[in-house]
C-alpha atoms as a PDB file:
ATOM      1  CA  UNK A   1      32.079  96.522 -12.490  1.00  0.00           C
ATOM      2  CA  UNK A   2      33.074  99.097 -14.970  1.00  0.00           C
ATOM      3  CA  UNK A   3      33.711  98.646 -18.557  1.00  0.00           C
ATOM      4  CA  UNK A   4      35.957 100.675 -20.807  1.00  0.00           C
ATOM      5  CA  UNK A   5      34.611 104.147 -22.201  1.00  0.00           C
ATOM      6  CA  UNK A   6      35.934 103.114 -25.064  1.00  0.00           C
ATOM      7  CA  UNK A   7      34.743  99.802 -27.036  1.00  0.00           C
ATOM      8  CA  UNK A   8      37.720  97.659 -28.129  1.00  0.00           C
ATOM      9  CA  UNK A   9      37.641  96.349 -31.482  1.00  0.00           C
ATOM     10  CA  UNK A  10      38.075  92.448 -31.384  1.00  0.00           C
ATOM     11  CA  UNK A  11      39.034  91.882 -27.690  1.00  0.00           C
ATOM     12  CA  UNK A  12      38.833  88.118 -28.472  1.00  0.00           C
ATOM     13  CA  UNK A  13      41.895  88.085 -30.363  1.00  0.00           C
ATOM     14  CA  UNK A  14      43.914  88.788 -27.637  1.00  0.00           C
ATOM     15  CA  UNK A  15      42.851  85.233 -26.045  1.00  0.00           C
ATOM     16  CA  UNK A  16      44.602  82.161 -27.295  1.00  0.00           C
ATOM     17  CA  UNK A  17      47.900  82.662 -26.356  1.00  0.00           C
ATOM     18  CA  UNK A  18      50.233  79.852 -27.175  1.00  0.00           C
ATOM     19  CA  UNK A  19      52.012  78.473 -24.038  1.00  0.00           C
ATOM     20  CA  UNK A  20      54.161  76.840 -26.500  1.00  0.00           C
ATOM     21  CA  UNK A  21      55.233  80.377 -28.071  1.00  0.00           C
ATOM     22  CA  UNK A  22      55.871  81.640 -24.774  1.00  0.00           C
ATOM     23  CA  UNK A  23      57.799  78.798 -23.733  1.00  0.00           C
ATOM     24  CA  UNK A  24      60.214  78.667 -27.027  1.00  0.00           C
ATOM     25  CA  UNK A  25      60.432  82.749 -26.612  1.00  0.00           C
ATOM     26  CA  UNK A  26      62.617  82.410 -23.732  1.00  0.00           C
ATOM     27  CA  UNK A  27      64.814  79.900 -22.013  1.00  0.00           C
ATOM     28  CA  UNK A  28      63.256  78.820 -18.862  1.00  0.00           C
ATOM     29  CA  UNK A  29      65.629  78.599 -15.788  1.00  0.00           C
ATOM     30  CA  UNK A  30      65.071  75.803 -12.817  1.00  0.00           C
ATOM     31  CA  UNK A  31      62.984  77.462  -9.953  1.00  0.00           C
ATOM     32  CA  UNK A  32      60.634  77.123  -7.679  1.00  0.00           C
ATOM     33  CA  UNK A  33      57.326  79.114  -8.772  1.00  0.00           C
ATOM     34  CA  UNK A  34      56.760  80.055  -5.333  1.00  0.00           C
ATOM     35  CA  UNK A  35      58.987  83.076  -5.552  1.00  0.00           C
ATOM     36  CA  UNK A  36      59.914  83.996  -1.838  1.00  0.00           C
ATOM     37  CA  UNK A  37      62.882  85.892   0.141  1.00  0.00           C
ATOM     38  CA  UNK A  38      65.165  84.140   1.891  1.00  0.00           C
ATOM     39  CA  UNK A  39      64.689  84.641   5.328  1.00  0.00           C
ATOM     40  CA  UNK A  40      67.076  83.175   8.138  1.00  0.00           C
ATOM     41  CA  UNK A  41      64.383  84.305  10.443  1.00  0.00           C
ATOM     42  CA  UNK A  42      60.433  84.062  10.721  1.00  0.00           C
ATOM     43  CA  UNK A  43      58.767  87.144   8.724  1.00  0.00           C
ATOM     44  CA  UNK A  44      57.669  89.488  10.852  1.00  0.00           C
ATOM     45  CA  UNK A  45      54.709  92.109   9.656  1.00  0.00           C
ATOM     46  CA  UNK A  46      53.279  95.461  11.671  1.00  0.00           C
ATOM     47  CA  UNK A  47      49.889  94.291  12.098  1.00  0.00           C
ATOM     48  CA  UNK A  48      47.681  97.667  10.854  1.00  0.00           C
ATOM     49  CA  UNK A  49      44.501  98.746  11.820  1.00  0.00           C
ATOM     50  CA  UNK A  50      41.141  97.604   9.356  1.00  0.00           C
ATOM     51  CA  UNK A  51      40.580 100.445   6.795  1.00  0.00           C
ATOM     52  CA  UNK A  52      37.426 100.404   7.799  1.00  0.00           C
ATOM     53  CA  UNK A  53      38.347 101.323  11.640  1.00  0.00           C
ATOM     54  CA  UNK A  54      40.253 104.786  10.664  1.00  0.00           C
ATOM     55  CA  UNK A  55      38.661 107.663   9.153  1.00  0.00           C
ATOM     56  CA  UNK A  56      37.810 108.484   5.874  1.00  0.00           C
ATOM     57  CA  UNK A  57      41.096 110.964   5.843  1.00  0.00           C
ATOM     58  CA  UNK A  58      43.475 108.629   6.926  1.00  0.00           C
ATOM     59  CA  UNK A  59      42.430 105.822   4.571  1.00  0.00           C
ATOM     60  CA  UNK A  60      44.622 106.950   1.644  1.00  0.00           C
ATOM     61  CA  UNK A  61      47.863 106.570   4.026  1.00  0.00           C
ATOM     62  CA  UNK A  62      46.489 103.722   5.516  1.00  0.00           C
ATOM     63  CA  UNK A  63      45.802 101.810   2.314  1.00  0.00           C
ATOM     64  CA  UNK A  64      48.811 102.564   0.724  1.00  0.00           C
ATOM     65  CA  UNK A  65      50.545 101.131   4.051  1.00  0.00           C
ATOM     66  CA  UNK A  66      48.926  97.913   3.114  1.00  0.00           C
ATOM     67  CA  UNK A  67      49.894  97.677  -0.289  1.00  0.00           C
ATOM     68  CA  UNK A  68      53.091  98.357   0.385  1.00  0.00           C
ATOM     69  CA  UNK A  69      53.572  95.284   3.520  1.00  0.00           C
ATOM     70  CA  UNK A  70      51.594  92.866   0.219  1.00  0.00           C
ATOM     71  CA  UNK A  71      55.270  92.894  -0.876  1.00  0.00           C
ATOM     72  CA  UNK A  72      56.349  90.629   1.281  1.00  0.00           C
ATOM     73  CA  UNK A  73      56.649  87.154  -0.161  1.00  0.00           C
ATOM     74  CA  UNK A  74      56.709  83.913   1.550  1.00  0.00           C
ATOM     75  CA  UNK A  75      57.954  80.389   1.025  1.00  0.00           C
ATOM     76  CA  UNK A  76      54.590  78.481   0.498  1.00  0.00           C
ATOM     77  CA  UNK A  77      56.771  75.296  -0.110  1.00  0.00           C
ATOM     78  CA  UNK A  78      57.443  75.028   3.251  1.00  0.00           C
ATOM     79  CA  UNK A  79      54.001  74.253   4.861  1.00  0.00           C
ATOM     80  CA  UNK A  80      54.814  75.019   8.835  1.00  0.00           C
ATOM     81  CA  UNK A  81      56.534  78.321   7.908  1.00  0.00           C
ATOM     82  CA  UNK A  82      55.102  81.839   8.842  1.00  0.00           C
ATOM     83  CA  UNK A  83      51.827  80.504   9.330  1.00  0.00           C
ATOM     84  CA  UNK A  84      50.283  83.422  10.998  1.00  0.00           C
ATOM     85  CA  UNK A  85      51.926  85.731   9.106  1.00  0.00           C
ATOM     86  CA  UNK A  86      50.846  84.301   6.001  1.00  0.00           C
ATOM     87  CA  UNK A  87      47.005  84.423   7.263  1.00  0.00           C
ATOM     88  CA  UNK A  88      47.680  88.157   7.939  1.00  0.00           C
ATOM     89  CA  UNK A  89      48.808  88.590   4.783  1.00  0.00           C
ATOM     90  CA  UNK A  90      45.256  86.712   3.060  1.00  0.00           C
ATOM     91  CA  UNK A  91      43.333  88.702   5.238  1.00  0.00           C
ATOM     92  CA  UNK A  92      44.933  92.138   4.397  1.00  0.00           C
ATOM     93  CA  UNK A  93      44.895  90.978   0.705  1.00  0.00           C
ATOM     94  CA  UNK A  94      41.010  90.563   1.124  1.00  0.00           C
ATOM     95  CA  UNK A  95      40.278  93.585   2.538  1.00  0.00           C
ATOM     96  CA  UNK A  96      42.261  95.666   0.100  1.00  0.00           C
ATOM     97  CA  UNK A  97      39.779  93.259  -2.719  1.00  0.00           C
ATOM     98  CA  UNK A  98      37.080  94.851  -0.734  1.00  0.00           C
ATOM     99  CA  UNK A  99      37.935  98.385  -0.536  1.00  0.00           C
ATOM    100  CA  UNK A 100      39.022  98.772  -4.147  1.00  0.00           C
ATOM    101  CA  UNK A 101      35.706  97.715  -5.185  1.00  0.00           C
ATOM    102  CA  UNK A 102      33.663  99.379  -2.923  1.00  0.00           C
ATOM    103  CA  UNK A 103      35.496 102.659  -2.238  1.00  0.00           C
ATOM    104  CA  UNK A 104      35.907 106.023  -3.660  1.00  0.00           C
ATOM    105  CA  UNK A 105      38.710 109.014  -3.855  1.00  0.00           C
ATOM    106  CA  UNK A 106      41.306 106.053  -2.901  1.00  0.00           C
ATOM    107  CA  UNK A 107      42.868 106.449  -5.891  1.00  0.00           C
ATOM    108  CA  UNK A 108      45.905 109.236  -6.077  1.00  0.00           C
ATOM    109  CA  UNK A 109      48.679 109.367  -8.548  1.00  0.00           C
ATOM    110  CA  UNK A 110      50.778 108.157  -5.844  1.00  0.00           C
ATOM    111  CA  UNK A 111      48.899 104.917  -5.590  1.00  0.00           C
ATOM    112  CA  UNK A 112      49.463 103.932  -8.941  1.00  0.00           C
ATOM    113  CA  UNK A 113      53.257 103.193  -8.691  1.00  0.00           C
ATOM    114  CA  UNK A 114      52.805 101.237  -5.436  1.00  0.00           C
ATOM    115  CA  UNK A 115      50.145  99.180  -6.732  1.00  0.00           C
ATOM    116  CA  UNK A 116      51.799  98.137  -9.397  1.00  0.00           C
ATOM    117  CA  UNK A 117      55.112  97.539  -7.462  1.00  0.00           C
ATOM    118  CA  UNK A 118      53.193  95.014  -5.475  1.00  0.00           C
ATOM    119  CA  UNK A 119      51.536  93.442  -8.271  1.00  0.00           C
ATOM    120  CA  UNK A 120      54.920  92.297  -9.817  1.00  0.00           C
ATOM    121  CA  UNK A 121      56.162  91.410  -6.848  1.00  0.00           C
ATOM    122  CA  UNK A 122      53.733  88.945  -6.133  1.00  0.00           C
ATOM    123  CA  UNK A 123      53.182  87.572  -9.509  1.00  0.00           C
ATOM    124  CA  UNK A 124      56.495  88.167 -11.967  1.00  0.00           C
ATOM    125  CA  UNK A 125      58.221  85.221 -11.115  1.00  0.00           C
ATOM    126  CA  UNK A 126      60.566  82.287 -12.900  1.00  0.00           C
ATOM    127  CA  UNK A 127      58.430  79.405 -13.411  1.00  0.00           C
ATOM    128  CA  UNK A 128      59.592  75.958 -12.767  1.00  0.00           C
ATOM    129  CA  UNK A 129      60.583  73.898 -15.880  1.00  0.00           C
ATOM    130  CA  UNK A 130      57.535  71.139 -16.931  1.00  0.00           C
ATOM    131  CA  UNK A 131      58.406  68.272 -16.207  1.00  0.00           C
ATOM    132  CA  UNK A 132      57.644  67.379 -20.233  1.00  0.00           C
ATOM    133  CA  UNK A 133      58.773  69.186 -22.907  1.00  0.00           C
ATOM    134  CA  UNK A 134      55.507  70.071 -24.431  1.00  0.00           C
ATOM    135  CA  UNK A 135      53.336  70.509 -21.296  1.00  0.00           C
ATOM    136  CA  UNK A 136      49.558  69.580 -23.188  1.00  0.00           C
ATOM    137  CA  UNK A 137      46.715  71.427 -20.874  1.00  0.00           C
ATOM    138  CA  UNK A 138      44.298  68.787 -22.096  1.00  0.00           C
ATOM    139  CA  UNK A 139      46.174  65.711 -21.343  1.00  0.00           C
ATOM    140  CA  UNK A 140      49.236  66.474 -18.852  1.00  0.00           C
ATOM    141  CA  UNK A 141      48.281  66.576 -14.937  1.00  0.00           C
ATOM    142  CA  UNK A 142      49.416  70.437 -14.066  1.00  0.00           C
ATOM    143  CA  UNK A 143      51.726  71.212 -11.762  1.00  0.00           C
ATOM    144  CA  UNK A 144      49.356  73.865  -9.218  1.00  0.00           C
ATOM    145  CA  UNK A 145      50.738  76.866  -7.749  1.00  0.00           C
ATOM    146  CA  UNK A 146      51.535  76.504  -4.117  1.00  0.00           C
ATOM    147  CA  UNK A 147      51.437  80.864  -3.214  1.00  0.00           C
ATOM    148  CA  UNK A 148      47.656  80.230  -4.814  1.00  0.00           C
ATOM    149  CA  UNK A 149      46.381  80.962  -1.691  1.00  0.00           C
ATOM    150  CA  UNK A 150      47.901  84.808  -2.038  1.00  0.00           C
ATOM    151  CA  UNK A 151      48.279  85.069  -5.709  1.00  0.00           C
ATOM    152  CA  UNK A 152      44.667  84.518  -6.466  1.00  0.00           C
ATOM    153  CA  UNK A 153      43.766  87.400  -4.069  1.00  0.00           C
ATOM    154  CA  UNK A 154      46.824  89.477  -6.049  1.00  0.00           C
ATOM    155  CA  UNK A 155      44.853  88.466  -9.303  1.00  0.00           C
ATOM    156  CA  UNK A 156      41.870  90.033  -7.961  1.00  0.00           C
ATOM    157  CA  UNK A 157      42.758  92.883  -6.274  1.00  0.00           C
ATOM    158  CA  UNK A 158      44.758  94.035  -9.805  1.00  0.00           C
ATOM    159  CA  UNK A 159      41.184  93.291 -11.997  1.00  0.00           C
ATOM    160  CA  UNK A 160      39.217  95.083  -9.115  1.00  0.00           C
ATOM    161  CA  UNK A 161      41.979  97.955  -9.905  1.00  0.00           C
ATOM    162  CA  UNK A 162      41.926  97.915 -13.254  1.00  0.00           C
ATOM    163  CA  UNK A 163      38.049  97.423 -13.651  1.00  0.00           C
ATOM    164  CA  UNK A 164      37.978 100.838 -10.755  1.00  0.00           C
ATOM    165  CA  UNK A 165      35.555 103.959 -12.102  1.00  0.00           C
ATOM    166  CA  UNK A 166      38.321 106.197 -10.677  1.00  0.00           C
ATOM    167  CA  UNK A 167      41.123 104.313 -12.788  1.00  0.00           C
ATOM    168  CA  UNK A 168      42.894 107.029 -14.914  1.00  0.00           C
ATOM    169  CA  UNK A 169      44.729 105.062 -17.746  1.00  0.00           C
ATOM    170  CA  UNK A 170      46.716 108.360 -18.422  1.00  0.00           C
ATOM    171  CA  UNK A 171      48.067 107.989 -15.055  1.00  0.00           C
ATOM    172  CA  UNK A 172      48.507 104.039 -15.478  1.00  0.00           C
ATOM    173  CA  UNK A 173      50.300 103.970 -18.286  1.00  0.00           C
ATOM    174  CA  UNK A 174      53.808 105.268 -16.984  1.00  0.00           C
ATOM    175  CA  UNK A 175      53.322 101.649 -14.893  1.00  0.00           C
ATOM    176  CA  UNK A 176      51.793  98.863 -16.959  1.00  0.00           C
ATOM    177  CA  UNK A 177      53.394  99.513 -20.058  1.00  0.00           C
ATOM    178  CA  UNK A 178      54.964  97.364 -22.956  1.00  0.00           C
ATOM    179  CA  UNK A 179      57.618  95.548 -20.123  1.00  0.00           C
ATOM    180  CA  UNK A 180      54.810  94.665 -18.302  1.00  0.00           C
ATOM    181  CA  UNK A 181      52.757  93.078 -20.855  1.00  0.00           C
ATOM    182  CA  UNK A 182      55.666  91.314 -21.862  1.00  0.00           C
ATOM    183  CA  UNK A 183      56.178  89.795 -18.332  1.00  0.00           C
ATOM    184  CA  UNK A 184      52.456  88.865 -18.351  1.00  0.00           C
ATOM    185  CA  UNK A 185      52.484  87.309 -21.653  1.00  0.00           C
ATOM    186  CA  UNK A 186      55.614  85.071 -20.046  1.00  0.00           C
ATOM    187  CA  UNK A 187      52.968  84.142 -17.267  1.00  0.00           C
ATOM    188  CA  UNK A 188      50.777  82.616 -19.863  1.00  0.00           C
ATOM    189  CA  UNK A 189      53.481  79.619 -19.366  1.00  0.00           C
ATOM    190  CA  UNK A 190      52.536  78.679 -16.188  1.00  0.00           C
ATOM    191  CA  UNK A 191      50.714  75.145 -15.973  1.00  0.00           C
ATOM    192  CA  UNK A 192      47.997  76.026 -13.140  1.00  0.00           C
ATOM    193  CA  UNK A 193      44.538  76.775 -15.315  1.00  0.00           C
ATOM    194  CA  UNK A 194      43.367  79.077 -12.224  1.00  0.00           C
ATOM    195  CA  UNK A 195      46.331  81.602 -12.886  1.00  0.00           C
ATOM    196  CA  UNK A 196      46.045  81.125 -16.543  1.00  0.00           C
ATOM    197  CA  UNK A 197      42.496  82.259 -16.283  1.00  0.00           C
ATOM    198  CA  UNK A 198      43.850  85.274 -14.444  1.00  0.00           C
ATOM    199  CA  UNK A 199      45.913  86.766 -16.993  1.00  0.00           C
ATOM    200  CA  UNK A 200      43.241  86.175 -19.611  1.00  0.00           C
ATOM    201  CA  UNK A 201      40.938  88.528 -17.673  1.00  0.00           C
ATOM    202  CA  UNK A 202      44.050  91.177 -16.754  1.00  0.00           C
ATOM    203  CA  UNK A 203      45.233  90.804 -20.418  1.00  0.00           C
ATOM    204  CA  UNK A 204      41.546  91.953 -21.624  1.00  0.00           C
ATOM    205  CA  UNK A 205      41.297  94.727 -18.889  1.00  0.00           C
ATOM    206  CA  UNK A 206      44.276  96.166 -19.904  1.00  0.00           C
ATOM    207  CA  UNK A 207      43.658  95.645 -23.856  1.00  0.00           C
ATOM    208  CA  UNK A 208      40.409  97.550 -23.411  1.00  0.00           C
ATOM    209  CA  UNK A 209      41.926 100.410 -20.907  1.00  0.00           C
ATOM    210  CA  UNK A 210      44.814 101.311 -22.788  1.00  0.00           C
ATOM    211  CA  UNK A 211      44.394 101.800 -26.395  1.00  0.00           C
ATOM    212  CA  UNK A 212      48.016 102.494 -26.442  1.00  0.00           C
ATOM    213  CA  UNK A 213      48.743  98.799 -26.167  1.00  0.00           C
ATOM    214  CA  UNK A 214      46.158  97.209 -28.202  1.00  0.00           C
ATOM    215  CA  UNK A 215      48.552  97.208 -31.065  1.00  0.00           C
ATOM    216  CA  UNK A 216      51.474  96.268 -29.388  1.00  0.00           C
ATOM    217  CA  UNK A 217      49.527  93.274 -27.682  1.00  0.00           C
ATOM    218  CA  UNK A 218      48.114  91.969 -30.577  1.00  0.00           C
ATOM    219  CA  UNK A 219      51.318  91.993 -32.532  1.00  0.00           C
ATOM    220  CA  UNK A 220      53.063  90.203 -29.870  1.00  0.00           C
ATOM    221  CA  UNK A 221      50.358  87.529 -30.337  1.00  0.00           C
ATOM    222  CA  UNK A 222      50.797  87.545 -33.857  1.00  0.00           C
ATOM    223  CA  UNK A 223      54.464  86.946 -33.242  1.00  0.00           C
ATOM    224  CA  UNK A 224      54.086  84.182 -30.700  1.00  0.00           C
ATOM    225  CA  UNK A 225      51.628  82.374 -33.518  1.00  0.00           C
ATOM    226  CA  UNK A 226      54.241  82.905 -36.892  1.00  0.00           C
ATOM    227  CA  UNK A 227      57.212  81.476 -34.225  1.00  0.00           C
ATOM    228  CA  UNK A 228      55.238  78.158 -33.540  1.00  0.00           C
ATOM    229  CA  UNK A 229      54.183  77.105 -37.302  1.00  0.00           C
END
């Protein structure tokens, strides 16, 4: 794991995020966290060749193909539905984990874009509304994420990106910019601890990558803190 060139100056206070300040700077809308396309019929993906069966020119294309079918989002609600395509979809997730952290010369300007399209795909959603008002980590039972089984490997993938030697910030930062922070920061409202613990780690990669955003992070924080007192 790589660590930024660049020391930031009191990563902890980016932690802490109020839920509550989150949750009181938006109006939340009814919906099922387990964002998915409506589909009259059963999903259907191209199953690809491993990475790690093509050659080391093709890989680029190939990975990018990947990426690019990780769009695809299914109804985890529904239990009996898409079942093989959903294990397809963990698997390719996996290996894509894999070859980020093991890999080199993967990363081209044009990956950038499509990495981060898949990203919010997966994990910019509309949560569901708590079923109390002031949803109390410590006390309230939490209402899990059913997609965990893909959105954790989403999670990791994106640190595995982010934490990349070959990860150009300069390139980066026409992608994860001040929208996407903001979108993040809405995530922080989500009752499952495992996702919360994501962003925590995403929210400190990209704090320390981009020094562009350290100010605009922390003053969001700052903002979230003033509009709960």
């Amino acid at each position: 794991m790589s660590s930024a060139a660049t020391t930031a100056p009191s990563v902890d206070k980016v932690d802490g995020f109020s839920r509550k300040s989150v949750r009181k700077a938006r109006q939340k809308r009814a919906q099922s966290s387990s964002q998915f396309r409506s589909q009259d019929k059963p999903i259907e993906l191209v199953q690809l060749p491993l990475l790690k069966d093509v050659s080391a020119q093709e890989q680029p294309e190939l990975f990018l193909k990947k990426v690019q079918q990780c769009c695809t989002l299914f109804d985890f609600l529904d239990t009996l539905s898409d079942l093989k395509m959903k294990e397809y979809k963990r698997s390719t997730l996996n290996e894509l984990v894999d070859y980020v952290t093991l890999s080199r010369g993967y990363l081209t300007e044009q990956t950038y874009p499509e990495v981060v399209k898949m990203v919010s795909y997966n994990i910019f959603r509309t949560l569901p509304p708590s079923d109390s008002n002031e949803f109390d980590p410590e006390e309230d039972e939490p209402t899990l994420e059913a997609s965990w089984p893909h959105l954790q490997l989403v999670y990791e993938f994106f640190i595995r990106f982010l934490e990349s030697q070959e990860f150009q910030p300069s390139v980066a930062k026409k992608y994860i910019d001040q929208k996407f922070v903001l979108q993040l920061l809405e995530l922080f409202d989500s009752e499952d601890p495992r996702e919360r613990d994501c962003l925590k780690t995403v929210l400190h990669r990209i704090y320390g990558k981009f020094l562009g955003l350290r100010a605009f992070i922390l003053t969001v924080r700052c903002f979230c803190c003033e509009y709960t007192r």
